[in-house]
Protein backbone atom coordinates (compact mmCIF):
# COMPACT_ATOMS: atom_id res chain seq x y z
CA UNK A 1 -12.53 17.10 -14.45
CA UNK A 2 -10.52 16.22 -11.71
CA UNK A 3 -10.49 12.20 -10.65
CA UNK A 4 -7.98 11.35 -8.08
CA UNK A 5 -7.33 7.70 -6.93
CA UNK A 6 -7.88 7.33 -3.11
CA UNK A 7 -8.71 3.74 -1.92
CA UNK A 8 -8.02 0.15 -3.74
CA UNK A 9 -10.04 -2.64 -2.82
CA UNK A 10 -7.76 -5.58 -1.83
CA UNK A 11 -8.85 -9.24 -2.17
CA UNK A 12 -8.03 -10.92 1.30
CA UNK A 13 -9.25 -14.48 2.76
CA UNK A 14 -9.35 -13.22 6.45
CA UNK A 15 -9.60 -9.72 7.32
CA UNK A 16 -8.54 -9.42 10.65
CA UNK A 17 -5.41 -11.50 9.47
CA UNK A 18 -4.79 -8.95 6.72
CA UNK A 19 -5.47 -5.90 8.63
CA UNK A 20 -2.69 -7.31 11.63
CA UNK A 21 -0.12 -7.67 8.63
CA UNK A 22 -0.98 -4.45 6.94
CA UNK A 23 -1.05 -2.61 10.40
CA UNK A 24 1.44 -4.45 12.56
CA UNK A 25 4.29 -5.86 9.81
CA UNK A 26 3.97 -3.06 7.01
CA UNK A 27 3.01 -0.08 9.46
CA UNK A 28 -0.07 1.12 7.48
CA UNK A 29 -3.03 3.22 9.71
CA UNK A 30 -5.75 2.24 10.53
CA UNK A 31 -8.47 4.22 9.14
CA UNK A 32 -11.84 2.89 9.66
CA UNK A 33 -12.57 -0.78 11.01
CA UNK A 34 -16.70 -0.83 10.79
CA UNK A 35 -19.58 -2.07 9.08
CA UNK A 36 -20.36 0.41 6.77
CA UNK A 37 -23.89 -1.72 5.86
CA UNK A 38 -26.03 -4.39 7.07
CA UNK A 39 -23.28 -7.66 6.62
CA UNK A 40 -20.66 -5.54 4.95
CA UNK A 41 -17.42 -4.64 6.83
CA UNK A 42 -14.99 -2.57 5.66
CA UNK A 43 -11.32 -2.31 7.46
CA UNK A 44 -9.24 0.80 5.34
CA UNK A 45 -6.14 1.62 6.29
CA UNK A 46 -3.32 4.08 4.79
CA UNK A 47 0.54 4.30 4.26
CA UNK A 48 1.75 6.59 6.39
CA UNK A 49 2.19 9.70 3.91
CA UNK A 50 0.05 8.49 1.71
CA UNK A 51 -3.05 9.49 -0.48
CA UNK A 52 -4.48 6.36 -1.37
CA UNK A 53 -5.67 3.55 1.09
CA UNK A 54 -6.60 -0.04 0.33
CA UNK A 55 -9.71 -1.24 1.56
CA UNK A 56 -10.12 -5.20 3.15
CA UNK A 57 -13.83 -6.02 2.45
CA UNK A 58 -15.94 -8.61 3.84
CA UNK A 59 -19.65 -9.18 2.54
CA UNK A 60 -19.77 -6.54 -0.12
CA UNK A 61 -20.54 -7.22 -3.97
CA UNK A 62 -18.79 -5.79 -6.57
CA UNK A 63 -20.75 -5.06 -9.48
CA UNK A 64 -17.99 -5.44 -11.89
CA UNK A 65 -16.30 -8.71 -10.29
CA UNK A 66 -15.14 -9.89 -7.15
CA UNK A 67 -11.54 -10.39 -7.38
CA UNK A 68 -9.90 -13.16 -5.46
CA UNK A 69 -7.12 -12.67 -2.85
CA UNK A 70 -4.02 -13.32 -3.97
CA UNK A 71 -4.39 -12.02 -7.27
CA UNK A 72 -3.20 -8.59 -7.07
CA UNK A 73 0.53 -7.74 -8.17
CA UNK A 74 2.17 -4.89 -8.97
CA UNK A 75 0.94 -2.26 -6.23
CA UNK A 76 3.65 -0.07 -5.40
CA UNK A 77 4.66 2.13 -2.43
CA UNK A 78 7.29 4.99 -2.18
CA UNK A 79 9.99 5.37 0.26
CA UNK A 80 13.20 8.00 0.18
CA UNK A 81 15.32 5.86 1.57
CA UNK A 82 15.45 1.71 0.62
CA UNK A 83 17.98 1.01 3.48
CA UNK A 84 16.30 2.10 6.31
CA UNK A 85 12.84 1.02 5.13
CA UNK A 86 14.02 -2.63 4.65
CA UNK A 87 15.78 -2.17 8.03
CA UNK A 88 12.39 -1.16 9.66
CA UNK A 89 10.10 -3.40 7.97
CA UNK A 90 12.14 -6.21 8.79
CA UNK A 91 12.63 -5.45 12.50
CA UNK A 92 8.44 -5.67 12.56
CA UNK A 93 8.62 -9.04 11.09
CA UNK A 94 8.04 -8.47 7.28
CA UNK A 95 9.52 -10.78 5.19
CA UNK A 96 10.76 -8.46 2.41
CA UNK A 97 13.80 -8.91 -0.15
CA UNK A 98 16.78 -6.95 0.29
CA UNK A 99 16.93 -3.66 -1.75
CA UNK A 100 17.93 -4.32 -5.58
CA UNK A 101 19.56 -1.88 -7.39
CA UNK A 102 18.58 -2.33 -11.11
CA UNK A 103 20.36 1.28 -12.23
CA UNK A 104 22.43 4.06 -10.60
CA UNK A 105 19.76 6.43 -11.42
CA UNK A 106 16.87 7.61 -8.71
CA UNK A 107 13.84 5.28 -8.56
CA UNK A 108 15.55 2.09 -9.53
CA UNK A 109 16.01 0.56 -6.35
CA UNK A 110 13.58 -2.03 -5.07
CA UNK A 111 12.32 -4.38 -2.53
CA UNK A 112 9.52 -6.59 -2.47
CA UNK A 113 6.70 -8.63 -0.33
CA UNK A 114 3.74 -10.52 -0.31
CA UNK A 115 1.08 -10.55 1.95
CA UNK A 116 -0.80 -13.65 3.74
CA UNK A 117 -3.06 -14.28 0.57
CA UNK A 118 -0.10 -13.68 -2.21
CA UNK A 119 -0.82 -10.17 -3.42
CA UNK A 120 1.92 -8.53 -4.19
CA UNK A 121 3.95 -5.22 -4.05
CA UNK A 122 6.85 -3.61 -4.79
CA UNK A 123 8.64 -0.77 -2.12
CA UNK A 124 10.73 1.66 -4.82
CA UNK A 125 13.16 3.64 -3.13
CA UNK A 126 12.31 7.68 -4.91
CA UNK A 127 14.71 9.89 -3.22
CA UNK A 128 13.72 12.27 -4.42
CA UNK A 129 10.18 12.75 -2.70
CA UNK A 130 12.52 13.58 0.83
CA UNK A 131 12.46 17.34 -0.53
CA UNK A 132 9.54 16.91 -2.94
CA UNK A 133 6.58 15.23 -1.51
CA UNK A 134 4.09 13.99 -3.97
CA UNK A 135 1.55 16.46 -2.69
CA UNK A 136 3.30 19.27 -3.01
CA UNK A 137 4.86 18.48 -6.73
CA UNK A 138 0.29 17.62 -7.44
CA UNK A 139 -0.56 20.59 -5.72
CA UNK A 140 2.39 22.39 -7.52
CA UNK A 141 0.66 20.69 -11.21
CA UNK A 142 -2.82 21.84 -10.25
CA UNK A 143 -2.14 25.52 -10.06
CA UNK A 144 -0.84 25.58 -13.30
């Protein structure tokens, strides 16, 4: 059985507030900005290159919990270049750290942010991924 991950819910006070950071400061797509049911609005939006979206949510009930904003950490996007990421994220007005270097080695540079609620991520600089896109190393897997 296949299972692939495609969209992470994302605990946010304000929704309109998170979707003009993730949209505006981080350069995410907007996806879909509806209600999806009676009272529930959904805003997704996308990394640019990316498989997997995040999801704000207003009005809908998790059945296994309803996690608060602000408590997500740890969420990581991909970039093949650290310099000119931090260079363009900071020119929209995202207050990021400066790349850190934690080994020579590819994949151990980082930066990080929060958003308006506190969650967390990391930006990992994968040089790597400039001639092999995640896609095509997946797709590359799956015919195997």
């Amino acid at each position: 059985m296949d299972m692939s991950l495609e969209v992470i819910l994302l605990p946010v006070s304000d929704v309109d507030r998170a979707k003009e950071f993730y949209r505006d400061k981080v350069g995410f797509h907007v996806d879909l900005d509806g209600e999806v049911m009676e009272g529930v609005r959904i805003v997704q939006l996308t990394p640019p290159g990316s498989g997997c979206s995040i999801a704000l949510v207003d009005g809908l009930q998790v059945p296994t919990g309803t996690p608060q904003p602000g408590t997500y950490h740890g969420m990581q996007l991909c970039v093949t270049d650290a310099k000119a990421a931090y260079e363009e994220l900071t020119a929209r007005g995202l207050d990021v750290s400066e790349p850190q270097q934690f080994a020579p080695q590819d994949g151990a540079t980082f930066m990080y942010f929060k958003d308006p609620d506190g969650n967390g991520w990391a930006i990992q600089e994968y040089r790597r991924r400039e001639t092999e896109p995640l896609h095509a190393v997946l797709a590359k897997l799956a015919a195997q």
